[in-house]
Protein backbone atom coordinates (compact mmCIF):
# COMPACT_ATOMS: atom_id res chain seq x y z
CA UNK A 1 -105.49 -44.98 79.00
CA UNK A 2 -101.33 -46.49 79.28
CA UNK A 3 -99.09 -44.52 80.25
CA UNK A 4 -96.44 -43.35 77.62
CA UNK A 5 -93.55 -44.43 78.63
CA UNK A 6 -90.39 -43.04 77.17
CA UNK A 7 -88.24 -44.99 74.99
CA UNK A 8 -85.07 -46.69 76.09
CA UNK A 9 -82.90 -44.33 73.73
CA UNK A 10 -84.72 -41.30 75.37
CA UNK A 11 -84.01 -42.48 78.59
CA UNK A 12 -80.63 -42.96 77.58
CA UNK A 13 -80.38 -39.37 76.14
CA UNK A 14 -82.00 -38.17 79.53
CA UNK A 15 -79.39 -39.79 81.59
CA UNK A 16 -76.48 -38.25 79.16
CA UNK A 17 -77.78 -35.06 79.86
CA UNK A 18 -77.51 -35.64 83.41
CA UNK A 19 -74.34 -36.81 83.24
CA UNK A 20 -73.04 -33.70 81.43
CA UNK A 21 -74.88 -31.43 83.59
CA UNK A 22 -73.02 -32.83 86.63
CA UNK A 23 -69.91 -31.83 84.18
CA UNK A 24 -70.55 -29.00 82.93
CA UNK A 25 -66.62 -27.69 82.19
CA UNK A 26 -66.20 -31.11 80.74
CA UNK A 27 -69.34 -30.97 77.99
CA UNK A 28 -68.43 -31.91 74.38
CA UNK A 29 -69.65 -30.33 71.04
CA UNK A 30 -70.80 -32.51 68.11
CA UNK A 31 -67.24 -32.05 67.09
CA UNK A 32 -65.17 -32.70 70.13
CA UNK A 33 -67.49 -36.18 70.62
CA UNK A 34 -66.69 -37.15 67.26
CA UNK A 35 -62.85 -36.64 67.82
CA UNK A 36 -63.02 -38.23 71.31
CA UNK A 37 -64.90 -41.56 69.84
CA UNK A 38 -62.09 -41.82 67.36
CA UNK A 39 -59.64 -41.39 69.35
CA UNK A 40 -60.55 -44.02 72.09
CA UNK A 41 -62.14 -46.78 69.28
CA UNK A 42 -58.66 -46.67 67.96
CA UNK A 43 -57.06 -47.55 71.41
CA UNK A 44 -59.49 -49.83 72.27
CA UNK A 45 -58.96 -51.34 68.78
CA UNK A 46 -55.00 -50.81 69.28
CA UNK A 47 -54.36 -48.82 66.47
CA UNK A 48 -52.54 -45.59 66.65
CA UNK A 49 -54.25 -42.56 65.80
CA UNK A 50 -51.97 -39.35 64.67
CA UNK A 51 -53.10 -35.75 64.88
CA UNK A 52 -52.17 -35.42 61.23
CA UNK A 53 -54.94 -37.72 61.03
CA UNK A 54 -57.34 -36.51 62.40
CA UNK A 55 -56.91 -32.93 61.25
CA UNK A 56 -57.96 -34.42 57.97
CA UNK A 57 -60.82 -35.64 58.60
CA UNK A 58 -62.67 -33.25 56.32
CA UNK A 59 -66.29 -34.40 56.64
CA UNK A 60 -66.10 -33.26 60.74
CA UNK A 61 -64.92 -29.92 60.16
CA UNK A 62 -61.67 -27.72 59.00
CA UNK A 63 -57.96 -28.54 59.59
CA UNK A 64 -57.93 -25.29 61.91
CA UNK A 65 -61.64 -26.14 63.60
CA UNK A 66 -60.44 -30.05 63.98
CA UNK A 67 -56.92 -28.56 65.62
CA UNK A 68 -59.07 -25.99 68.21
CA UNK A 69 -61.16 -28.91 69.06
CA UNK A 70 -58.06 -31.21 69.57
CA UNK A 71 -56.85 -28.52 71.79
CA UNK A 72 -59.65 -28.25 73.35
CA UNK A 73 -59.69 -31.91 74.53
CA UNK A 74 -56.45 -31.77 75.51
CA UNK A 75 -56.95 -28.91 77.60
CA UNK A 76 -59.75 -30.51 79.43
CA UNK A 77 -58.12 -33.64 79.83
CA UNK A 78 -59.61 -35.71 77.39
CA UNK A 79 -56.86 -36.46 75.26
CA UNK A 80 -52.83 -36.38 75.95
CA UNK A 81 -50.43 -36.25 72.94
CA UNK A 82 -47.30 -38.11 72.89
CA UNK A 83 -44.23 -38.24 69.65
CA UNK A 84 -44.42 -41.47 68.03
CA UNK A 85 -41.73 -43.85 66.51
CA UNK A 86 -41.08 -41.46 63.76
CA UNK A 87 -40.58 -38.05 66.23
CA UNK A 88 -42.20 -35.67 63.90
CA UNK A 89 -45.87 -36.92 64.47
CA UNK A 90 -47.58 -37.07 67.43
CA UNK A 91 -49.89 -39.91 68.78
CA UNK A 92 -53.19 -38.94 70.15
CA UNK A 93 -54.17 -41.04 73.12
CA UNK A 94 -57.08 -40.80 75.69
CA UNK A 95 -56.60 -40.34 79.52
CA UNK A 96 -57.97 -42.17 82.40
CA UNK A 97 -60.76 -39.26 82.40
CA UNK A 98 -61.89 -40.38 79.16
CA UNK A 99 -61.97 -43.34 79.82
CA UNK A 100 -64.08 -43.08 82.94
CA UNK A 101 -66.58 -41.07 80.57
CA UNK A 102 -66.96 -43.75 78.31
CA UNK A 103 -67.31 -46.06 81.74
CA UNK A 104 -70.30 -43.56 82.56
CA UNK A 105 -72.17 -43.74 79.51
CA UNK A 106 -72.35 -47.29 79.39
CA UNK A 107 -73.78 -47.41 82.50
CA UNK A 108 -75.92 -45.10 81.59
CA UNK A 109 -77.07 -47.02 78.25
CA UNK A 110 -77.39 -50.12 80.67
CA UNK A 111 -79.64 -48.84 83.02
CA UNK A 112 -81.46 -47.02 79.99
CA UNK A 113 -82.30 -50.59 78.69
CA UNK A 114 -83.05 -52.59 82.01
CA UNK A 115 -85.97 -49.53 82.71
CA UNK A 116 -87.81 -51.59 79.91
């Protein structure tokens, strides 16, 4: 009988896991990822992304849960907020340790699909 072999998205999922657990102060709820991706897409993409923004992003959570989590990535280096043009808003950027996360996962969704 074949072996089952896992799929390329569970491997994937494995290796996250992994990576997290060799992180574990820097581990991300559903709602912290979902800032974070936002927050570096629009970077990558160029765009500026304010925390007025995404404080209203009402289909993630509440303006108060959405400013704890913002906090949150801030306070574990995720995120650094800067004033922008106009002074009054600020300008959510990512830091070189986000970065290297996102760096990490790749990797980790490259080696998931060369195990195939």
């Amino acid at each position: 009988m074949p072996e089952n072999k896992p799929s390329p998205y569970l491997r994937f999922l494995n290796l996250i896991d992994a990576l997290d657990r060799i992180n574990p102060g820097k581990r991300l709820d559903s709602i912290e990822e979902s800032l974070l991706n936002k927050i570096v897409l629009a970077s990558f993409t160029k765009n500026s992304v304010l925390v007025g923004d995404l404080i209203s992003l009402s289909d993630v959570g509440s303006q108060a849960t959405l400013h704890g989590r913002l906090k949150n990535l801030s306070a574990m280096g995720y995120i650094k907020m800067a004033p922008n043009e106009d002074g009054r808003k600020k300008q959510v950027l990512p830091t070189k340790i986000a970065l290297k996360r996102y760096e990490e996962i790749s990797k980790c969704l490259e080696k998931a699909a060369k195990a195939t």
